[in-house]
C-alpha atoms as a PDB file:
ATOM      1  CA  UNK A   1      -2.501  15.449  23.521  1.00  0.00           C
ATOM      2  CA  UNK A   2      -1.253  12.952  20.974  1.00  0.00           C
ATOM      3  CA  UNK A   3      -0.452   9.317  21.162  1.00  0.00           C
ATOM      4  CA  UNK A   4       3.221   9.867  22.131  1.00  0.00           C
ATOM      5  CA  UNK A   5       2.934  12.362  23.808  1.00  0.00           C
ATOM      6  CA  UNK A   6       0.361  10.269  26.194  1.00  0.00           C
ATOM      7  CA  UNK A   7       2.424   7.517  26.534  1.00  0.00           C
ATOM      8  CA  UNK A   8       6.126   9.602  27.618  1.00  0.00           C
ATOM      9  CA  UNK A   9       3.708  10.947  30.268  1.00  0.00           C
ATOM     10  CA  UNK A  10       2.323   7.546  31.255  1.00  0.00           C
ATOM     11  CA  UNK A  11       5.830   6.086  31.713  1.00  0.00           C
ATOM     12  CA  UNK A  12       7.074   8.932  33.969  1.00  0.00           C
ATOM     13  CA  UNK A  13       3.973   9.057  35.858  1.00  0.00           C
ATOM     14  CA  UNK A  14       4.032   5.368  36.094  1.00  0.00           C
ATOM     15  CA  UNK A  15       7.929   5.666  37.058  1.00  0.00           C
ATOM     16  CA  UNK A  16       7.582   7.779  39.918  1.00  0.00           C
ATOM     17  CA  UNK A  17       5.031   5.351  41.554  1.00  0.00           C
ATOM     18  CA  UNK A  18       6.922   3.952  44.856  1.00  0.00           C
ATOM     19  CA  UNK A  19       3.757   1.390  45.690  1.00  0.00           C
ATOM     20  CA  UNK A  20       4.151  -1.889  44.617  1.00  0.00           C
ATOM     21  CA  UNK A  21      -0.002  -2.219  45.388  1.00  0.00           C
ATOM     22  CA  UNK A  22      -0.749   1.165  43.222  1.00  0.00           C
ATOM     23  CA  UNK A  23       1.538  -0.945  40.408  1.00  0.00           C
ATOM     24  CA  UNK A  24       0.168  -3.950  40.400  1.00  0.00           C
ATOM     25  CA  UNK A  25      -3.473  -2.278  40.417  1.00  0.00           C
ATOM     26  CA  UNK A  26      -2.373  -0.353  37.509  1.00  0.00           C
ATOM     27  CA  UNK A  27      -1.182  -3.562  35.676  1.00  0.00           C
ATOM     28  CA  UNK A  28      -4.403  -5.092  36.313  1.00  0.00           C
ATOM     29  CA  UNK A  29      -6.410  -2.358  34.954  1.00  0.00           C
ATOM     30  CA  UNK A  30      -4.436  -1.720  31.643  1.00  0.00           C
ATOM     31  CA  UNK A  31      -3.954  -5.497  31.069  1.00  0.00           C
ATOM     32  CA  UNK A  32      -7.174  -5.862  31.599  1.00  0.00           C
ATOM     33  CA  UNK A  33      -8.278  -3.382  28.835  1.00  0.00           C
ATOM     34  CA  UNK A  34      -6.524  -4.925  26.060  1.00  0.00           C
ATOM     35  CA  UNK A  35      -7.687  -7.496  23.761  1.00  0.00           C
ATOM     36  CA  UNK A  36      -5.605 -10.791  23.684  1.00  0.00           C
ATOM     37  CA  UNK A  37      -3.728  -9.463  20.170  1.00  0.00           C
ATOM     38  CA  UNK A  38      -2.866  -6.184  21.903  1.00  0.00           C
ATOM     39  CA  UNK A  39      -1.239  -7.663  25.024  1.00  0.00           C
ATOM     40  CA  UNK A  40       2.382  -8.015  24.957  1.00  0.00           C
ATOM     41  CA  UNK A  41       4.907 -11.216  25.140  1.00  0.00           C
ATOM     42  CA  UNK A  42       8.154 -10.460  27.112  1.00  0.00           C
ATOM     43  CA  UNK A  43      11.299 -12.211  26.055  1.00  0.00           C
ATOM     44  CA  UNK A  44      13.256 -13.287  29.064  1.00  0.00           C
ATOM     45  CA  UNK A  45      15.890 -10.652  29.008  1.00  0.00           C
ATOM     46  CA  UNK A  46      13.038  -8.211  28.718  1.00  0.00           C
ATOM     47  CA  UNK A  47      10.577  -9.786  31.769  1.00  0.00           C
ATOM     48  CA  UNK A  48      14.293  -9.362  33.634  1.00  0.00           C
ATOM     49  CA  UNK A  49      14.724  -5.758  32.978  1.00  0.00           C
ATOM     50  CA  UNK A  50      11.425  -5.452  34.227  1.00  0.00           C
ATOM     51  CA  UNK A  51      12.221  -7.172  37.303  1.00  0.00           C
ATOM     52  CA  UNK A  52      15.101  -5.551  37.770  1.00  0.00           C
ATOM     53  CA  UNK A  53      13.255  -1.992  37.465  1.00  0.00           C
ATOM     54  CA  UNK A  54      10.772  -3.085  39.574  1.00  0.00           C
ATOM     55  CA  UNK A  55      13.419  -4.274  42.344  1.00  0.00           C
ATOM     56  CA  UNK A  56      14.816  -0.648  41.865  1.00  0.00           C
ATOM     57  CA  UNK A  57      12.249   0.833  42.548  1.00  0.00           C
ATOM     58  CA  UNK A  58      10.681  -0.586  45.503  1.00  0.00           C
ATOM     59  CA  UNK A  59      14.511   0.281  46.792  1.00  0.00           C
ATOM     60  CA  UNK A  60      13.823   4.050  46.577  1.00  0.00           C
ATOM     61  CA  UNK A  61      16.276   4.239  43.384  1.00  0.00           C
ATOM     62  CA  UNK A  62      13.415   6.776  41.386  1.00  0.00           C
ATOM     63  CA  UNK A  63      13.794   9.989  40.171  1.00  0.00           C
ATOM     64  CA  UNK A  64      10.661  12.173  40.512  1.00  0.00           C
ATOM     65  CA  UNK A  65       8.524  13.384  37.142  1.00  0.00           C
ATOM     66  CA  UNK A  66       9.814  17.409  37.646  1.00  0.00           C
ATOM     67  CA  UNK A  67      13.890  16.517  37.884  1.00  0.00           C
ATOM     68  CA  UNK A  68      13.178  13.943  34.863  1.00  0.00           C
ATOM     69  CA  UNK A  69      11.421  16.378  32.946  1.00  0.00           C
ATOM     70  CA  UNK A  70      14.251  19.109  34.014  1.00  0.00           C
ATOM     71  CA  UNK A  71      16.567  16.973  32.754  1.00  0.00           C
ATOM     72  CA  UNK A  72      15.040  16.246  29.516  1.00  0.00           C
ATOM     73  CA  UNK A  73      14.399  20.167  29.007  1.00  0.00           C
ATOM     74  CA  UNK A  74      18.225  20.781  29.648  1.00  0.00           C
ATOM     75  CA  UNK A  75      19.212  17.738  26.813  1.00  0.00           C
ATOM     76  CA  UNK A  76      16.408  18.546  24.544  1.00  0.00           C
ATOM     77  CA  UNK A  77      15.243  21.839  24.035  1.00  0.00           C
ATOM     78  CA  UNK A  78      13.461  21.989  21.128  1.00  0.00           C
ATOM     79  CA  UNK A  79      11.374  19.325  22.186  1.00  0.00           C
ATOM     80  CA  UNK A  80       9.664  21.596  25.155  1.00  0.00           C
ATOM     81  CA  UNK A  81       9.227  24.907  22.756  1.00  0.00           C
END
């Protein structure tokens, strides 16, 4: 699988997690595995959208990984030949 590939995969997977503890573990565990040059700096709009995400989700307001990737096969065909 390639590199973008991986990561559209890790953000719906990581989207459709409900648990704020399976989250935060998650955050610990990639964090963790990056170097300090690797790790990324959040503007304050940015560390807000976050929030906000994060506030929507813990409110049930997800989508699951098969209706977003039904979705994305109705708008994008040629990306799922």
């Amino acid at each position: 699988m390639k590199s973008a590939e991986l990561k559209s995969n890790l953000h719906l997977l990581i989207d459709s997690i409900r648990d704020n503890k399976t989250l935060n573990t998650l955050y610990t565990v990639i964090s963790g595995s990056l170097t300090e040059s690797q790790k990324v700096r959040l503007s304050e709009a940015e560390k807000r959208a976050v929030d906000q995400s994060l506030k929507s989700i813990s409110e049930g307001k997800t989508y699951s990984t098969k209706d977003v990737i039904s979705e994305m096969k109705k708008k994008h065909p040629k990306l799922y030949n």
